[in-house]
N, C-alpha and C. Protein backbone atom coordinates (compact mmCIF):
# COMPACT_ATOMS: atom_id res chain seq x y z
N UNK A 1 12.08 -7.62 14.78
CA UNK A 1 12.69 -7.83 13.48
C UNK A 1 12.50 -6.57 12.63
N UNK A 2 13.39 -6.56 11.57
CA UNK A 2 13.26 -4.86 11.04
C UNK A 2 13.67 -5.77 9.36
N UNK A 3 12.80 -4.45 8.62
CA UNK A 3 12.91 -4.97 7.12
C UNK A 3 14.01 -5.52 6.74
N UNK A 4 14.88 -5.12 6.81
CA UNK A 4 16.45 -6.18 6.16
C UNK A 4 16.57 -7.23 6.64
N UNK A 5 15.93 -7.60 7.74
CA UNK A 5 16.12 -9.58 7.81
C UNK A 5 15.59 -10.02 7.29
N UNK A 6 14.13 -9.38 6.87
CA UNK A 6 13.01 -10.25 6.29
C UNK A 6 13.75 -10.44 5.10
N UNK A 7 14.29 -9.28 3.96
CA UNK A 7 14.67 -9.91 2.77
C UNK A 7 15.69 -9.99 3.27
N UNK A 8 16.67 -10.04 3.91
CA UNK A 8 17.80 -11.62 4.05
C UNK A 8 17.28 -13.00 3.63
N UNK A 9 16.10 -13.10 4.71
CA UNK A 9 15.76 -14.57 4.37
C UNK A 9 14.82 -14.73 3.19
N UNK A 10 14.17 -13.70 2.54
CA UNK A 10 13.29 -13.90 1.67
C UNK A 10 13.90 -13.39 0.09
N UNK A 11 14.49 -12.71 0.50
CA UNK A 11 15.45 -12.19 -0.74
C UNK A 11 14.78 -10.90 -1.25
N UNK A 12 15.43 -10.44 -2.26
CA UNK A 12 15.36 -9.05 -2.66
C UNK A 12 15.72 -9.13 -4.04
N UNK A 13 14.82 -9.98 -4.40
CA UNK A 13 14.06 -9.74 -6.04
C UNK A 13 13.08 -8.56 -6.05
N UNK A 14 13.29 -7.89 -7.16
CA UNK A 14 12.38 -6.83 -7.25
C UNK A 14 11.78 -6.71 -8.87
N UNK A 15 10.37 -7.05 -8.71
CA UNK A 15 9.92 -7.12 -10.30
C UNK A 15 9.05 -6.30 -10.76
N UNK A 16 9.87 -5.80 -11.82
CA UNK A 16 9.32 -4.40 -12.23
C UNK A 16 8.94 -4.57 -13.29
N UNK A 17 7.59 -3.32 -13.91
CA UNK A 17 7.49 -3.19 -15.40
C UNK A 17 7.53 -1.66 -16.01
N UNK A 18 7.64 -1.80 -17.07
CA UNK A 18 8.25 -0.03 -17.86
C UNK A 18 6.30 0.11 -17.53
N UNK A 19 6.90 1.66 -17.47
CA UNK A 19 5.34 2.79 -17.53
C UNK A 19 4.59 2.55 -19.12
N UNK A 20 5.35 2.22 -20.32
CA UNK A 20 4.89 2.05 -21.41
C UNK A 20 4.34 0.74 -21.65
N UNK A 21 4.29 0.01 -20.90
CA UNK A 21 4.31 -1.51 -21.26
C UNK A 21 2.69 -1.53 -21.16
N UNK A 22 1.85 -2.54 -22.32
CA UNK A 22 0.27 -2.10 -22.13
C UNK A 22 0.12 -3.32 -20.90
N UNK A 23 -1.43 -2.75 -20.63
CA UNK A 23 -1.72 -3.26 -19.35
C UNK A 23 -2.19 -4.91 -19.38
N UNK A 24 -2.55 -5.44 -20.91
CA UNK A 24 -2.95 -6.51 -21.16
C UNK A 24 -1.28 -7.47 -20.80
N UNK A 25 -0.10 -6.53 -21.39
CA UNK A 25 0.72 -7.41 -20.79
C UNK A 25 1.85 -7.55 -19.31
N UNK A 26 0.98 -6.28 -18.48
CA UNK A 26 1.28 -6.66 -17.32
C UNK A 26 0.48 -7.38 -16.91
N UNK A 27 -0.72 -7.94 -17.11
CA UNK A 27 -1.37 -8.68 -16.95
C UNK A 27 -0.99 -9.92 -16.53
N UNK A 28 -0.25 -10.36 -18.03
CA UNK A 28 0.05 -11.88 -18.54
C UNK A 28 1.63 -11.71 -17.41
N UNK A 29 2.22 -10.71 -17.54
CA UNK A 29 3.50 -10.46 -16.40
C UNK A 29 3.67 -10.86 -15.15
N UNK A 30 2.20 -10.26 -14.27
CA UNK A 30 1.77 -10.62 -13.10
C UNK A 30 1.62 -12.08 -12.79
N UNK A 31 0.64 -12.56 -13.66
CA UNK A 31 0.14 -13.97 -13.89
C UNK A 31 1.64 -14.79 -13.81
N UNK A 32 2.50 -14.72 -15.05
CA UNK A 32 3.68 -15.49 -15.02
C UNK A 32 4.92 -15.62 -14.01
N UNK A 33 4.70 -14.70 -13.22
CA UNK A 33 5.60 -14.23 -12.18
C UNK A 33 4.71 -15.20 -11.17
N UNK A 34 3.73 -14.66 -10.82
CA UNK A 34 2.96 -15.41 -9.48
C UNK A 34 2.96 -14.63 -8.74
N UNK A 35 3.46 -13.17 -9.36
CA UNK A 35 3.01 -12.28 -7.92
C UNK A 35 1.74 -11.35 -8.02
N UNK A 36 1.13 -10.65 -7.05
CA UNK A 36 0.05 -9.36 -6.93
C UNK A 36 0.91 -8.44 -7.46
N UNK A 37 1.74 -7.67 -7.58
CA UNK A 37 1.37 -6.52 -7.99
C UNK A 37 3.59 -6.50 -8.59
N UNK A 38 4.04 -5.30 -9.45
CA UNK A 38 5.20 -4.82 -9.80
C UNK A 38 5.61 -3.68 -9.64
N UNK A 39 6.59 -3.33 -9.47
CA UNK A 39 7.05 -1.74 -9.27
C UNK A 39 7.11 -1.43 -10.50
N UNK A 40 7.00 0.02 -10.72
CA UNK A 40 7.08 1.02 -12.06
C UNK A 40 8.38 1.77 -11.81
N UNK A 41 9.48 1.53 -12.52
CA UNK A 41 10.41 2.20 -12.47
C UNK A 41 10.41 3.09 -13.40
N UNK A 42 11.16 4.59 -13.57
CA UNK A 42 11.25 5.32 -13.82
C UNK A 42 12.57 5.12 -15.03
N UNK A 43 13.26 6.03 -15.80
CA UNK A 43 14.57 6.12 -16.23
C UNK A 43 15.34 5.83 -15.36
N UNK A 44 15.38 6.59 -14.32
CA UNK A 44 16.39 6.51 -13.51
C UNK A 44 16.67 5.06 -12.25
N UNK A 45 15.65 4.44 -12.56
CA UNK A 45 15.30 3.12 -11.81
C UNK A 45 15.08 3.81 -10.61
N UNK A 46 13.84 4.81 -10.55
CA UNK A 46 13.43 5.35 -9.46
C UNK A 46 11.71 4.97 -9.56
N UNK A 47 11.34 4.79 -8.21
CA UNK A 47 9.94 4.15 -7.81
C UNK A 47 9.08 4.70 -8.88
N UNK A 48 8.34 4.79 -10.07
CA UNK A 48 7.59 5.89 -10.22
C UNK A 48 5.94 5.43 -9.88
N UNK A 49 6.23 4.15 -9.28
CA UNK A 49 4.23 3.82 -8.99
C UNK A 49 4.19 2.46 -8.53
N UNK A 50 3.07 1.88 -8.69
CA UNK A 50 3.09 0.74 -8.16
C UNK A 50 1.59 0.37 -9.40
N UNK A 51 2.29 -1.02 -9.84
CA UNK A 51 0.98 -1.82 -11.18
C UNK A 51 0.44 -2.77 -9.92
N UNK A 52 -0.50 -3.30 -9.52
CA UNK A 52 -1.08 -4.30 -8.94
C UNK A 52 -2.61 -4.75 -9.38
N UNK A 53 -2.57 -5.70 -8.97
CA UNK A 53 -4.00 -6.46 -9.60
C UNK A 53 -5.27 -5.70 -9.26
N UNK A 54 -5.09 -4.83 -7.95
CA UNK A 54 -6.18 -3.77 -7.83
C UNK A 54 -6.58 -2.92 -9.26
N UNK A 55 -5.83 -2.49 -9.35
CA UNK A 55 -5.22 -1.63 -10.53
C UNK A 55 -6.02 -2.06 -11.36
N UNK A 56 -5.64 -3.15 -11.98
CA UNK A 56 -6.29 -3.70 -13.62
C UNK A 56 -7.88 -4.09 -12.80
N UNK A 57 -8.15 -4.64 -12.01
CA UNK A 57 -9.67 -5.03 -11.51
C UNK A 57 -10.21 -3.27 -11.67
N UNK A 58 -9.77 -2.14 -11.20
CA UNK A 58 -10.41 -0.74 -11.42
C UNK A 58 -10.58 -0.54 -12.57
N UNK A 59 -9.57 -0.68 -13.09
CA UNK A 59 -9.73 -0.33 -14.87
C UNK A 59 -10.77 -1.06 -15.44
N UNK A 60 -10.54 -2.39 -15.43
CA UNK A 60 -11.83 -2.98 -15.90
C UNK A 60 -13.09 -2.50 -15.39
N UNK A 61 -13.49 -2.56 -14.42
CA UNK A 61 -15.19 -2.37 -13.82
C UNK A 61 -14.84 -1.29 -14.74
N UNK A 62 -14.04 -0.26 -14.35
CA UNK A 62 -14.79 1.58 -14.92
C UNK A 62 -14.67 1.51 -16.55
N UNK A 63 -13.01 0.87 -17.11
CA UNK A 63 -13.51 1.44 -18.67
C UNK A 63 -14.05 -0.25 -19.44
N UNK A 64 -14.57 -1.42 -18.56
CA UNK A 64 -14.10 -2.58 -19.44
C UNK A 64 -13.29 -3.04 -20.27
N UNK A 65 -13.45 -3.50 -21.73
CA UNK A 65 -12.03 -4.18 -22.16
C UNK A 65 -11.16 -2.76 -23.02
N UNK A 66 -11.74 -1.73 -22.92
CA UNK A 66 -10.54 -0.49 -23.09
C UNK A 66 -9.78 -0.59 -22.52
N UNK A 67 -9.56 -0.75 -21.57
CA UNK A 67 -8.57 -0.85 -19.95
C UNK A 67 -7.17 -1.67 -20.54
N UNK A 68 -7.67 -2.50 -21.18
CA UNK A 68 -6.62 -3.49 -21.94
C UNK A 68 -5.69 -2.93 -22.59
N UNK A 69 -5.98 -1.74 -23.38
CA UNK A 69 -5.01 -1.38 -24.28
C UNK A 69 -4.50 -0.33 -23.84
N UNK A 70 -5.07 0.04 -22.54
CA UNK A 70 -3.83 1.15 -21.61
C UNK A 70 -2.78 1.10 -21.68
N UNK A 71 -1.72 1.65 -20.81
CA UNK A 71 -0.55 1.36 -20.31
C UNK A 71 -0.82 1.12 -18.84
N UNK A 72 0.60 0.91 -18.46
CA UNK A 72 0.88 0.93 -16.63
C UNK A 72 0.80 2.04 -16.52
N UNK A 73 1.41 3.43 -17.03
CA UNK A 73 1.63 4.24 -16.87
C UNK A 73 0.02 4.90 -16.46
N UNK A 74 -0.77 5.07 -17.24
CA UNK A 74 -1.85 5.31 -17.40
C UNK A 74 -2.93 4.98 -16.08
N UNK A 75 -2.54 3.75 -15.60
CA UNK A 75 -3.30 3.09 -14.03
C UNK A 75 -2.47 2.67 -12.92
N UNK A 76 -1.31 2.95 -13.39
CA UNK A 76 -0.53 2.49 -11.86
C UNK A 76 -0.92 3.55 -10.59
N UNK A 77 -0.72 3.35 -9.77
CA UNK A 77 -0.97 3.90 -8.54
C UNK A 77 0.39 4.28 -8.18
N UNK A 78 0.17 6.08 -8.11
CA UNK A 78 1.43 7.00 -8.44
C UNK A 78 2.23 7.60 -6.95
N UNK A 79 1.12 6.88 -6.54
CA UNK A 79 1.49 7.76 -5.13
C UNK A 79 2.09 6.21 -3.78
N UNK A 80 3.49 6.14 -4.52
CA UNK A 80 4.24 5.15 -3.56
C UNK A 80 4.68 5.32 -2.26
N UNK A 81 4.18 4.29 -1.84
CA UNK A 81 4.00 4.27 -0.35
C UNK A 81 5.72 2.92 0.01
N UNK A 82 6.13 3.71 0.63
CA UNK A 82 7.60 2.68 0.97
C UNK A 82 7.61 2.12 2.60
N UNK A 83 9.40 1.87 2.63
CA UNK A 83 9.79 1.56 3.93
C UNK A 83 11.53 2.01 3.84
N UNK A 84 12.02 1.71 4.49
CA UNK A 84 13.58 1.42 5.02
C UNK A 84 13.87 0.21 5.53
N UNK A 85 14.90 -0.22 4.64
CA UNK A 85 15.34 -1.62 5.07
C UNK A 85 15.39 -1.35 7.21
N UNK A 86 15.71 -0.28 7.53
CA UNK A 86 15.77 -0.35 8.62
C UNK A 86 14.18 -0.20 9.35
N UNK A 87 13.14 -0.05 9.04
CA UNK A 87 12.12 -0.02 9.93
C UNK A 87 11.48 -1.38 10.38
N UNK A 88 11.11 -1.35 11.48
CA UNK A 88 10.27 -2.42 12.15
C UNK A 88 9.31 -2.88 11.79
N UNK A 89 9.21 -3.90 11.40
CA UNK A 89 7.66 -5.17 11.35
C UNK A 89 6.85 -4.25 11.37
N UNK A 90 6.36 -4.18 12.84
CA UNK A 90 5.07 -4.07 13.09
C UNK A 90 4.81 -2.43 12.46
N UNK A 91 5.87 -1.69 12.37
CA UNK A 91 5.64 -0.68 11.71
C UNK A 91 4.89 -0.85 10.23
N UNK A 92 5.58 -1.63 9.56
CA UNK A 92 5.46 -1.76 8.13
C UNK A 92 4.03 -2.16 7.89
N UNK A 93 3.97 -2.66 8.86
CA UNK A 93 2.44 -3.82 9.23
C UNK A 93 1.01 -2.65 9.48
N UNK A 94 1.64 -2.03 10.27
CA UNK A 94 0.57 -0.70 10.71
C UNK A 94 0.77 0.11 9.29
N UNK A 95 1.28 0.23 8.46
CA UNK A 95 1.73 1.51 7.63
C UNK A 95 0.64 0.76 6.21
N UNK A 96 1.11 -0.81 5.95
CA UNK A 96 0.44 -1.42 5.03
C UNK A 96 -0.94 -1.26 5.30
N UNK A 97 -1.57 -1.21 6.67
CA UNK A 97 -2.90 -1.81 7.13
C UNK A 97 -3.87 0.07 6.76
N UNK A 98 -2.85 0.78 7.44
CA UNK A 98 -3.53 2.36 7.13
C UNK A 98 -3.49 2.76 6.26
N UNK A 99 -2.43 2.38 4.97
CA UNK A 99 -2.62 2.69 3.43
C UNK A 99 -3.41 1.98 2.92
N UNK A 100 -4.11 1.15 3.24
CA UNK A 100 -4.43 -0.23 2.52
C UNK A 100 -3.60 -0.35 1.00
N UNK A 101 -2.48 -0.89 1.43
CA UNK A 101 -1.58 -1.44 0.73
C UNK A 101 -0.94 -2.80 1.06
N UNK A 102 -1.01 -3.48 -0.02
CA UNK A 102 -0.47 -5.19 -0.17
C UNK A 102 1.45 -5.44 0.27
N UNK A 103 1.39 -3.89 -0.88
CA UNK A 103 3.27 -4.81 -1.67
C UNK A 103 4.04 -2.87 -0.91
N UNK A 104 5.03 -2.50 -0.62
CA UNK A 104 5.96 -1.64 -0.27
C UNK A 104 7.14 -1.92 -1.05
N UNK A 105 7.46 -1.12 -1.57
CA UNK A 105 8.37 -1.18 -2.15
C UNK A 105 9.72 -0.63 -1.01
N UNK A 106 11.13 -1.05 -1.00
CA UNK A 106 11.80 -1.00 0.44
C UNK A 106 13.09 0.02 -0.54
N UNK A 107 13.20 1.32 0.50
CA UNK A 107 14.09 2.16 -0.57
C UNK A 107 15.20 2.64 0.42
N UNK A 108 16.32 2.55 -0.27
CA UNK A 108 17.84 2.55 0.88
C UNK A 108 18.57 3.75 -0.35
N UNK A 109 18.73 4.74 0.81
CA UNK A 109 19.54 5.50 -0.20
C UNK A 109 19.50 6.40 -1.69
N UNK A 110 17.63 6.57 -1.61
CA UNK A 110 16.84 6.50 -3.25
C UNK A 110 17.05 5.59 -3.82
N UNK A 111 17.29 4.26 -3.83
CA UNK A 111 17.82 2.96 -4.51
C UNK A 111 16.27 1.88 -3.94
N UNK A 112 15.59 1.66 -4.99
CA UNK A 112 14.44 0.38 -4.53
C UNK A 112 15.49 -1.18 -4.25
N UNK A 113 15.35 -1.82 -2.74
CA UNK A 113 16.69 -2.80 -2.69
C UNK A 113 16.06 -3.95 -2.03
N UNK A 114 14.74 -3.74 -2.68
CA UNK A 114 13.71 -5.07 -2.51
C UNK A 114 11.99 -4.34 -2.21
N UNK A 115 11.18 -5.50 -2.04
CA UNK A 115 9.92 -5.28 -2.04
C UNK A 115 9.57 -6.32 -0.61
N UNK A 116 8.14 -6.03 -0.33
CA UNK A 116 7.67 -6.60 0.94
C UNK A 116 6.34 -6.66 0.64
N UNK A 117 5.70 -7.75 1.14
CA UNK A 117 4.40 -7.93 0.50
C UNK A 117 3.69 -7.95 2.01
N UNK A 118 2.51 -8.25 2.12
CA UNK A 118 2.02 -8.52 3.47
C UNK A 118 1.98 -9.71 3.77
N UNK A 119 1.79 -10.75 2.78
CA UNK A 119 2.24 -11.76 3.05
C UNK A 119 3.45 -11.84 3.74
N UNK A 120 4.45 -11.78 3.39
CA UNK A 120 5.71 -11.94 4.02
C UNK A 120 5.85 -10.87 5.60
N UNK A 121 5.07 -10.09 5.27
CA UNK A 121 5.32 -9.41 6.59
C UNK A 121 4.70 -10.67 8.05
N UNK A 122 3.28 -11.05 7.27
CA UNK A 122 2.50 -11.83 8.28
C UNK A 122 3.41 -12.72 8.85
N UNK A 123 4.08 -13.39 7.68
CA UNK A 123 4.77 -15.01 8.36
C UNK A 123 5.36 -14.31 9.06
N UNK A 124 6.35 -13.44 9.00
CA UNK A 124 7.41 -13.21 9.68
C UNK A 124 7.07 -12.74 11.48
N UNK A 125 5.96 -12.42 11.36
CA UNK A 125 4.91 -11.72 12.76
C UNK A 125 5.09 -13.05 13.38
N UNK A 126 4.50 -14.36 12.00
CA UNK A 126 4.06 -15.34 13.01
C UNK A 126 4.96 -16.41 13.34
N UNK A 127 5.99 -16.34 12.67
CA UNK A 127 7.38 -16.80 12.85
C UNK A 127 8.44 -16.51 14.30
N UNK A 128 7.79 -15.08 14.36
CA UNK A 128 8.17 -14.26 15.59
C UNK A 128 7.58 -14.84 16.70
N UNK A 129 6.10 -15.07 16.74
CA UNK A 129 5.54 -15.09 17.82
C UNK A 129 5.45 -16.80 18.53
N UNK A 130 5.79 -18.09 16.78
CA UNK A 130 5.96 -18.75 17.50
C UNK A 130 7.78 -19.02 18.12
N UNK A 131 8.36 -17.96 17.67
CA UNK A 131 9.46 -18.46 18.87
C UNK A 131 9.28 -17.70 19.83
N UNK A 132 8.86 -16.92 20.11
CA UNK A 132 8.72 -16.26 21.55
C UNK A 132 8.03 -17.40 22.18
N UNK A 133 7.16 -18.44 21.69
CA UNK A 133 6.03 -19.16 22.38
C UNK A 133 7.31 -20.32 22.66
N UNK A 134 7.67 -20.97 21.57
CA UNK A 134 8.66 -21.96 22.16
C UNK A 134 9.60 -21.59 23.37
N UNK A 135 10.37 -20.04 23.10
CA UNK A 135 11.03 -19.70 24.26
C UNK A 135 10.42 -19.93 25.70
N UNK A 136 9.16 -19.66 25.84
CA UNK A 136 8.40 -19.37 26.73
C UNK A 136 8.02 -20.58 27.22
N UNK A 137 7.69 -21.72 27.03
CA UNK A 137 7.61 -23.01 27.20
C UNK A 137 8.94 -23.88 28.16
N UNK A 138 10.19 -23.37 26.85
CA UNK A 138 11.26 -23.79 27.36
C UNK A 138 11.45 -23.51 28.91
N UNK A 139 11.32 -22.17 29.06
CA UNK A 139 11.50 -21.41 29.92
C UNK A 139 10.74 -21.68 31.67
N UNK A 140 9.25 -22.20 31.14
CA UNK A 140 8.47 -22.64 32.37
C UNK A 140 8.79 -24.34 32.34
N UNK A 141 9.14 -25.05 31.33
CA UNK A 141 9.51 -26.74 31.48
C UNK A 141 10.77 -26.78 32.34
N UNK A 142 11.80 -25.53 32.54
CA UNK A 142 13.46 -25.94 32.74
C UNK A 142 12.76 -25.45 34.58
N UNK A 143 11.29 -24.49 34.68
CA UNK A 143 11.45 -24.25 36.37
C UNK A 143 11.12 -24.70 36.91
């Protein structure tokens, strides 16, 4: 399976917050959404970082409740790590596991045209593996 099926079936919402926006209310952003982490878009609706709950947990331990009145801009994590709707699972899977990274942002063309979390990567591994297992069943019940 390669990134563009996954968001076929999972879709390709992509939730972002401005670099100016303070960090107390990506906070409440994250929280209301239900997701780990948002892309930082740029003017140009280009990647410029990644906000995630890592993020605000660093800020806190190092500056405590200063951290609050940051921005994204200020703690996002600048150095985005992607994919191609066209690369493979297990790629994305190895790429998340050696960045230690959660969320990829998926970029076609310089255009962000969805996100991938590891969650969604997992099911999809294990989605994979149980139809290979059903196949495989089928396969020794029909000999």
């Amino acid at each position: 399976m390669i990134v563009a099926s996954l968001l076929n079936t999972k879709g390709r919402d992509v939730f972002s917050i401005a670099p100016g926006a303070s960090v107390s209310d990506a906070a409440r952003y994250l929280r209301d959404k239900g997701i780990g982490a948002a892309l930082v878009l740029d003017q140009a609706g280009a990647a410029a970082g990644v906000f995630s709950e890592r993020d605000l947990v660093n800020a806190i331990a190092d500056q405590g409740n200063t951290a609050l009145s940051l921005t994204v801009g200020d703690l996002m994590t600048k150095d985005v790590v992607s994919c191609s709707p066209r690369d493979p699972i297990p790629t994305v899977m190895a790429t998340m596991t050696e960045r230690r990274v959660r969320h990829l942002p998926v970029i076609d063309g310089g255009r962000v045209v969805g996100v991938v979390s590891i969650g969604d990567v997992v099911k999809s591994r294990i989605a994979e593996a149980e139809t290979e297992a059903e196949a495989l069943k089928a396969y020794i019940a029909s000999g």
